[in-house]
PDB file of N, CA and C in Angstrom:
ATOM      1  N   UNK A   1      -2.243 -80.475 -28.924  1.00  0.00           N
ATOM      2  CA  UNK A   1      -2.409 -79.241 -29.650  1.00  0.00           C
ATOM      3  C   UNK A   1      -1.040 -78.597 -29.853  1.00  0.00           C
ATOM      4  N   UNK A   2      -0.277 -79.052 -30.699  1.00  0.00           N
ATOM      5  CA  UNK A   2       0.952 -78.610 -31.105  1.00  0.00           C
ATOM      6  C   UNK A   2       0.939 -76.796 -30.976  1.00  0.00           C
ATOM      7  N   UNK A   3      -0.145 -76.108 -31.716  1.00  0.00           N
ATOM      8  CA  UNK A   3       0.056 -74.841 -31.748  1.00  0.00           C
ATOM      9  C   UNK A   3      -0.439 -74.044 -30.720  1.00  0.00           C
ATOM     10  N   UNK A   4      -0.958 -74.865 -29.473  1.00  0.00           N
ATOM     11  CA  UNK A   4      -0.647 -74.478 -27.986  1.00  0.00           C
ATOM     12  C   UNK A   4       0.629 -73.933 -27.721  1.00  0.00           C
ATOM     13  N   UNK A   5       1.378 -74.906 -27.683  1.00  0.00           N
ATOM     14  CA  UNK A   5       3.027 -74.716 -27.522  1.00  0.00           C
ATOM     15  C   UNK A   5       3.236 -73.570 -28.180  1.00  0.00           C
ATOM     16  N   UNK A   6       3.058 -73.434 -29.499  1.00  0.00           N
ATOM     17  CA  UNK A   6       3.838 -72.322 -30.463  1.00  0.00           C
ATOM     18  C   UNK A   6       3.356 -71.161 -29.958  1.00  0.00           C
ATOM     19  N   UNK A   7       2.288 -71.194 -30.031  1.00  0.00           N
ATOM     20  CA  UNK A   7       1.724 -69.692 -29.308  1.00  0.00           C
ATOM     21  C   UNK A   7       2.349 -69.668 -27.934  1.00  0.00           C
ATOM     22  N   UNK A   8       2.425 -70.370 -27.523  1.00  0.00           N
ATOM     23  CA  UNK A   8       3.052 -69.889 -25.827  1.00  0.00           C
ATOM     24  C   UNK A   8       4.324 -69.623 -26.218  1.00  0.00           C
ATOM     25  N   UNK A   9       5.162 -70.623 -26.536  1.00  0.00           N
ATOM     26  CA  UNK A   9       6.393 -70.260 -26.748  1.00  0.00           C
ATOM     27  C   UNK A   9       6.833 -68.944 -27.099  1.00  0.00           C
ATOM     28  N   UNK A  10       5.731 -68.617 -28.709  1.00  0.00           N
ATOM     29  CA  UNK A  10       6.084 -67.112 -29.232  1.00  0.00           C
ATOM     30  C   UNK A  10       5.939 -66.093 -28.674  1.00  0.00           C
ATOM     31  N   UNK A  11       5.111 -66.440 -27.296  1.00  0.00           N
ATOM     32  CA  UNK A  11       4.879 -65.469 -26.269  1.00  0.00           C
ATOM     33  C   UNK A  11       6.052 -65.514 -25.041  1.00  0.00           C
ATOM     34  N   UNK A  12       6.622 -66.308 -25.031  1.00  0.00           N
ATOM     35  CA  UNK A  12       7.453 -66.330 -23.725  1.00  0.00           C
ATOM     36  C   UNK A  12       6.720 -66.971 -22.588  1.00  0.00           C
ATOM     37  N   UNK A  13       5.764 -67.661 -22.579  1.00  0.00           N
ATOM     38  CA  UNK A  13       5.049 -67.736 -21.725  1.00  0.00           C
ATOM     39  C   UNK A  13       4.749 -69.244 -20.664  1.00  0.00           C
ATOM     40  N   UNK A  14       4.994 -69.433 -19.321  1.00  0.00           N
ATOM     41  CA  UNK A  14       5.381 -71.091 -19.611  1.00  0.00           C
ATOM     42  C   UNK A  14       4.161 -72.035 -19.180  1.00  0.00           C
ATOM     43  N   UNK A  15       3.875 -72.792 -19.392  1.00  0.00           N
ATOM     44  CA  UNK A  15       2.763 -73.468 -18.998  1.00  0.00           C
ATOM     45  C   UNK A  15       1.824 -73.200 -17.488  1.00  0.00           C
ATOM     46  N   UNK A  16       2.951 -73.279 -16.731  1.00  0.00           N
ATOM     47  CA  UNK A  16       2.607 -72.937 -15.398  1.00  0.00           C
ATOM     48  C   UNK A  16       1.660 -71.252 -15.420  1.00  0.00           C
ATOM     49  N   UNK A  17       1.969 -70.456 -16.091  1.00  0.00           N
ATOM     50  CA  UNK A  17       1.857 -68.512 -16.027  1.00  0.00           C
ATOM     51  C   UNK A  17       0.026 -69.118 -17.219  1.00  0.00           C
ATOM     52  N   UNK A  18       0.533 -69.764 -18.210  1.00  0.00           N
ATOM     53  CA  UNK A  18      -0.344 -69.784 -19.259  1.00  0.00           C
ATOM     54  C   UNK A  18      -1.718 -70.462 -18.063  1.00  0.00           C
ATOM     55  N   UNK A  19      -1.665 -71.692 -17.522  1.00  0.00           N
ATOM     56  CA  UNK A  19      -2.326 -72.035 -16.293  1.00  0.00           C
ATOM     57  C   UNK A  19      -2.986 -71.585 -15.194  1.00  0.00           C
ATOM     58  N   UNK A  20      -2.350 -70.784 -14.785  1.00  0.00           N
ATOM     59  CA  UNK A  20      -2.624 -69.973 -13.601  1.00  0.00           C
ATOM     60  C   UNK A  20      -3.440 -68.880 -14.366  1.00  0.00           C
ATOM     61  N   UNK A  21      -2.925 -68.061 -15.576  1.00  0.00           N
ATOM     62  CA  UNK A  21      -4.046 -67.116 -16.068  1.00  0.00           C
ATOM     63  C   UNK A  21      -5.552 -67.334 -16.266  1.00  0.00           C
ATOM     64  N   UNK A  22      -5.625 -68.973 -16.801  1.00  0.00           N
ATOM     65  CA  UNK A  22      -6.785 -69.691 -17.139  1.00  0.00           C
ATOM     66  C   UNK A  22      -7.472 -70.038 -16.495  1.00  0.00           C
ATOM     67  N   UNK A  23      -6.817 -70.652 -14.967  1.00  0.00           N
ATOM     68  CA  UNK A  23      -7.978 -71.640 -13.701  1.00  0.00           C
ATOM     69  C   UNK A  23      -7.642 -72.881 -14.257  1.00  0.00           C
ATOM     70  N   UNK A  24      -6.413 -72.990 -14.964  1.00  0.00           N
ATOM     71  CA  UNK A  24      -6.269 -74.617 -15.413  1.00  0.00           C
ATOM     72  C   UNK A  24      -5.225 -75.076 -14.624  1.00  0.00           C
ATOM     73  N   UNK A  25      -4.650 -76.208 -14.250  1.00  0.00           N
ATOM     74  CA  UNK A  25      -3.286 -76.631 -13.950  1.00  0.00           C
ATOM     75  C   UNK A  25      -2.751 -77.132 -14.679  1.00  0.00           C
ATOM     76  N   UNK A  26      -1.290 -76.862 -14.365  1.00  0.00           N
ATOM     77  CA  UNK A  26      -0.477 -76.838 -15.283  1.00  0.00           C
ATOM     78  C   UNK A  26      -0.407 -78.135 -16.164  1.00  0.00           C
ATOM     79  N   UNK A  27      -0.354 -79.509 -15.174  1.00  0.00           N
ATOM     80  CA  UNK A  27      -0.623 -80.574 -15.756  1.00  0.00           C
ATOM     81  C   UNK A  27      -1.836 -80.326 -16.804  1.00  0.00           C
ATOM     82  N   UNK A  28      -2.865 -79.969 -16.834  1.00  0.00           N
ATOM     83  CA  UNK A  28      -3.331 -79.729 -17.845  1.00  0.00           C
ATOM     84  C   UNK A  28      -2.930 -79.458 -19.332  1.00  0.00           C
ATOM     85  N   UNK A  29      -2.077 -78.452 -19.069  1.00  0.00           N
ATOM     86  CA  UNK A  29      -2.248 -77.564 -20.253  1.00  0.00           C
ATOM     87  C   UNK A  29      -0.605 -78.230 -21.256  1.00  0.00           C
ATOM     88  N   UNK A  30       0.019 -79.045 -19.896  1.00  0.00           N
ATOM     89  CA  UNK A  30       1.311 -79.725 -20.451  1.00  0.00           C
ATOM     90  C   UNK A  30       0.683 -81.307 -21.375  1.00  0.00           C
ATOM     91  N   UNK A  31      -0.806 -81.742 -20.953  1.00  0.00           N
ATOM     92  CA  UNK A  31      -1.604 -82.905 -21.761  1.00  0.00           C
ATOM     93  C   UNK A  31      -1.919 -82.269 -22.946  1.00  0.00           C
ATOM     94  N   UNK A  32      -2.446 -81.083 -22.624  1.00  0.00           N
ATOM     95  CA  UNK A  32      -3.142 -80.643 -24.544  1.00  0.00           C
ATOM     96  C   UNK A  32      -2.461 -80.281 -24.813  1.00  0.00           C
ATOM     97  N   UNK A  33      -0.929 -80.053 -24.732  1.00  0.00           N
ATOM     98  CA  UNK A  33      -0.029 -79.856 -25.550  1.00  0.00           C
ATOM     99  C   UNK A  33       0.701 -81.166 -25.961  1.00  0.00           C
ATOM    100  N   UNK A  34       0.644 -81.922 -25.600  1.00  0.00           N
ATOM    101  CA  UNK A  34       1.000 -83.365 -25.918  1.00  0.00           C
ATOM    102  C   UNK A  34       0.215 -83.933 -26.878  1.00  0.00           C
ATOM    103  N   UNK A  35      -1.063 -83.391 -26.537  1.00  0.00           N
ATOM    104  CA  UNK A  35      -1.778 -84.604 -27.234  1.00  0.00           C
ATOM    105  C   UNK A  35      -2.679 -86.006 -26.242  1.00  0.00           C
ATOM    106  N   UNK A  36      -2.200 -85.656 -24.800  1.00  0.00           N
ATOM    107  CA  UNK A  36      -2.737 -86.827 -24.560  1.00  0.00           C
ATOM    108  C   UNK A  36      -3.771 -86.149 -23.419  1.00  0.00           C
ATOM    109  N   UNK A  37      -4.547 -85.376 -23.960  1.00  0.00           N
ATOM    110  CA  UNK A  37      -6.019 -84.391 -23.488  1.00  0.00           C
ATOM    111  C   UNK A  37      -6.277 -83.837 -24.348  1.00  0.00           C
ATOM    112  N   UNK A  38      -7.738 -84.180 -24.340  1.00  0.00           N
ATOM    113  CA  UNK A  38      -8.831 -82.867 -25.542  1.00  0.00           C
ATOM    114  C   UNK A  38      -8.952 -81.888 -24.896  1.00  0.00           C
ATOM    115  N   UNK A  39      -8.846 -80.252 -25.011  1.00  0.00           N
ATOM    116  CA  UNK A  39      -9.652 -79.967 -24.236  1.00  0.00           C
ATOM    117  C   UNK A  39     -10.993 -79.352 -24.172  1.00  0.00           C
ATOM    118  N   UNK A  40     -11.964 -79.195 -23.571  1.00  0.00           N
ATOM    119  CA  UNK A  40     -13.285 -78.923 -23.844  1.00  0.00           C
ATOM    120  C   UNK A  40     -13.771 -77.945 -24.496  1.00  0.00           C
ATOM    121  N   UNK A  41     -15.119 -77.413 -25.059  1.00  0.00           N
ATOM    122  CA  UNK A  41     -14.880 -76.498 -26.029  1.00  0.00           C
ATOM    123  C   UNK A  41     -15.060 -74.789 -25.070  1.00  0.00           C
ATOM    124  N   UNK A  42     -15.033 -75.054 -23.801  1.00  0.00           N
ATOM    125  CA  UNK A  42     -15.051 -74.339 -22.989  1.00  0.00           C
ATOM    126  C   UNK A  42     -13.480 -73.460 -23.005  1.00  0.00           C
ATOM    127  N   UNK A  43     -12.703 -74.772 -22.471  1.00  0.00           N
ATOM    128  CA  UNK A  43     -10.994 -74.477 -22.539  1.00  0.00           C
ATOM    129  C   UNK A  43     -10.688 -73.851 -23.822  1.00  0.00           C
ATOM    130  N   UNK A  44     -11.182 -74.566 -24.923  1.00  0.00           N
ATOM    131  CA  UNK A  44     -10.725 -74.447 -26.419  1.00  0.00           C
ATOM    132  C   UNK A  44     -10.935 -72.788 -26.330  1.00  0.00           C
ATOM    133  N   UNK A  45     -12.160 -71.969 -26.305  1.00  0.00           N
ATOM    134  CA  UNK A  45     -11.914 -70.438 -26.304  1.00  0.00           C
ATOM    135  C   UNK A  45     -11.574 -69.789 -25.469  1.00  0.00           C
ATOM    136  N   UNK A  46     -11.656 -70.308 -24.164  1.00  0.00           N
ATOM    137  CA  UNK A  46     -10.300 -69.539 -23.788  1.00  0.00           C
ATOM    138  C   UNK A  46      -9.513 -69.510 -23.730  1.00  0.00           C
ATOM    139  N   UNK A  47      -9.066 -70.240 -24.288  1.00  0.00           N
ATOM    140  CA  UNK A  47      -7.459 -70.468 -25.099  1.00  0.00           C
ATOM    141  C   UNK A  47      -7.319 -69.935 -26.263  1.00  0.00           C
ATOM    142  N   UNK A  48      -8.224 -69.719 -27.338  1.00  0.00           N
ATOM    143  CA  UNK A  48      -8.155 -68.663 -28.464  1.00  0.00           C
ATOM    144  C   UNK A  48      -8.299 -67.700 -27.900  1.00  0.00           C
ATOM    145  N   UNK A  49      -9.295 -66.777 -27.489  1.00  0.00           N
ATOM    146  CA  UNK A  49      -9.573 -65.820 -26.787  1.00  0.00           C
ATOM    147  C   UNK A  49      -8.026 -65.137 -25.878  1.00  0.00           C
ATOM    148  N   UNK A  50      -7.725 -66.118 -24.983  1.00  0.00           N
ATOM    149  CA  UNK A  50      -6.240 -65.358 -24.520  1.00  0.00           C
ATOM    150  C   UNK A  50      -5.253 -65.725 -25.630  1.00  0.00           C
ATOM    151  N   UNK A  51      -5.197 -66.062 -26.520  1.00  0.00           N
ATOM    152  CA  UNK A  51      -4.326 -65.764 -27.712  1.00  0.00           C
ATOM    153  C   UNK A  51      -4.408 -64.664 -28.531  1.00  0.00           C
ATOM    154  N   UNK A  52      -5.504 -64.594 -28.770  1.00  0.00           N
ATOM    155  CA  UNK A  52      -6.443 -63.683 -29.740  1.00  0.00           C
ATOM    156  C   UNK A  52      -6.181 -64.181 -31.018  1.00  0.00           C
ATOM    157  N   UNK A  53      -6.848 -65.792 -31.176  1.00  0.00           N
ATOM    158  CA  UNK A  53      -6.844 -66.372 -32.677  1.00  0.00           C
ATOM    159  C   UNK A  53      -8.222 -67.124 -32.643  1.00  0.00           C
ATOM    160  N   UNK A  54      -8.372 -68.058 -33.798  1.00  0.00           N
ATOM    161  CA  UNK A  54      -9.434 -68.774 -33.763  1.00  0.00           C
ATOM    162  C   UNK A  54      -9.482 -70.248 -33.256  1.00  0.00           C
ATOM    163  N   UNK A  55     -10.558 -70.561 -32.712  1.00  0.00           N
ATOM    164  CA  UNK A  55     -10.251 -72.069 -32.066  1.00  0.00           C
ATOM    165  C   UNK A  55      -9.869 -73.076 -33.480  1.00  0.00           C
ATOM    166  N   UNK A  56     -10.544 -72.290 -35.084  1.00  0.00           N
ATOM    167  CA  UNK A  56      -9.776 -73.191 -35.834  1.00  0.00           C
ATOM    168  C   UNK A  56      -8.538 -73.357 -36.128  1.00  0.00           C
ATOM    169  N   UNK A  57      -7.878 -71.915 -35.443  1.00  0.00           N
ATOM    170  CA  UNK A  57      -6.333 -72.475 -35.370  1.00  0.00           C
ATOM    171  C   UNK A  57      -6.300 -73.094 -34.699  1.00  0.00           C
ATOM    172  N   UNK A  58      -6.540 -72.885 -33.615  1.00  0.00           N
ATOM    173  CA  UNK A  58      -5.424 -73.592 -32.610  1.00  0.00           C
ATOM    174  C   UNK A  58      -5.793 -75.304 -32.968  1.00  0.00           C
ATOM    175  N   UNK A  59      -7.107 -75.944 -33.816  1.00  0.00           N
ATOM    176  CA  UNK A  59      -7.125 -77.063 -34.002  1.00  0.00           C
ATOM    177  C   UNK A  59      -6.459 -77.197 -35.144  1.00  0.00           C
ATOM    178  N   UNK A  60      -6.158 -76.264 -35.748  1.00  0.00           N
ATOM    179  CA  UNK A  60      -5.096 -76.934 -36.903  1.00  0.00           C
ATOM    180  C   UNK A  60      -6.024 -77.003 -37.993  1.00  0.00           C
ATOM    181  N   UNK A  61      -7.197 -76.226 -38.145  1.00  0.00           N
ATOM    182  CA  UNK A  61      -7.868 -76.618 -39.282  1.00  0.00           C
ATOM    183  C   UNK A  61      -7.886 -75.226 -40.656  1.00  0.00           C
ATOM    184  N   UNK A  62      -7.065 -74.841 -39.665  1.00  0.00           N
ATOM    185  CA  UNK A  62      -6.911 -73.145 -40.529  1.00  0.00           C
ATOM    186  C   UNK A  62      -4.984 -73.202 -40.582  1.00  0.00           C
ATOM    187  N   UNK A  63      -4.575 -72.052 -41.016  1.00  0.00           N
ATOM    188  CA  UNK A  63      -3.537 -71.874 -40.934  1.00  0.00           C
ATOM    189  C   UNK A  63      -3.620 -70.173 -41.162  1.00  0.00           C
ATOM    190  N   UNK A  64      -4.737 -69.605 -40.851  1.00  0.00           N
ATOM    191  CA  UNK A  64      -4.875 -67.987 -40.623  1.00  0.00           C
ATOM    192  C   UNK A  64      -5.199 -68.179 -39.659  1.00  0.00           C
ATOM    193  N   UNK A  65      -4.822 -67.506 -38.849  1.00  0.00           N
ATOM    194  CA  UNK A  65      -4.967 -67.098 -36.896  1.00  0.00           C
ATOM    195  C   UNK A  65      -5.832 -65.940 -36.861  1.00  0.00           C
ATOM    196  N   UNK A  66      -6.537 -65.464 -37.774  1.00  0.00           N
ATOM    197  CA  UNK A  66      -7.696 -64.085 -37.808  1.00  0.00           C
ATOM    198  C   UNK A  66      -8.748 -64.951 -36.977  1.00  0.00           C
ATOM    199  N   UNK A  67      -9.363 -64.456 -36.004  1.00  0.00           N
ATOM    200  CA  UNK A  67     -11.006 -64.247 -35.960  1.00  0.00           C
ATOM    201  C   UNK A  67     -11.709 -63.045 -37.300  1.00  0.00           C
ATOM    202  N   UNK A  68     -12.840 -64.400 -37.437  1.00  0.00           N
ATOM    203  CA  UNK A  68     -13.621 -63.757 -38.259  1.00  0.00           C
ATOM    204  C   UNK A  68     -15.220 -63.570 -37.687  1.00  0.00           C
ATOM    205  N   UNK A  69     -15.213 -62.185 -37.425  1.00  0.00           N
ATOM    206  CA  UNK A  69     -16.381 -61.803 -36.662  1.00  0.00           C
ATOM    207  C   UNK A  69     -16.754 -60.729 -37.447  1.00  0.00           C
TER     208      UNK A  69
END
């Protein structure tokens, strides 16, 4: 998930802090940023959710970061 990274990055934020906020480890969150982990659609919103975008960003299927609710 490439725009894992970007969002953290644009946040300052490092895998380990992004991890620990979630209940994930860090190894985790350093695979779905690689690419070499899906993560579940559980992870997937709370990972939009602590972004505050849509899980179709963060899959790359949007390129607007709005929730539309």
């Amino acid at each position: 998930m490439r725009r894992l990274k970007e969002l953290r990055d644009r946040r300052g934020i490092s895998q380990l802090k992004l991890a620990m906020d979630l209940g994930l480890t860090q190894n985790s969150v350093s695979r779905y940023e690689s690419g070499a982990r899906e993560a579940d659609y559980k992870t997937l919103i709370a990972l939009a959710d602590y972004f505050g975008v849509s899980v179709d960003y963060l899959l790359e299927r949007t390129d607007n970061p709005s929730l539309s609710r």
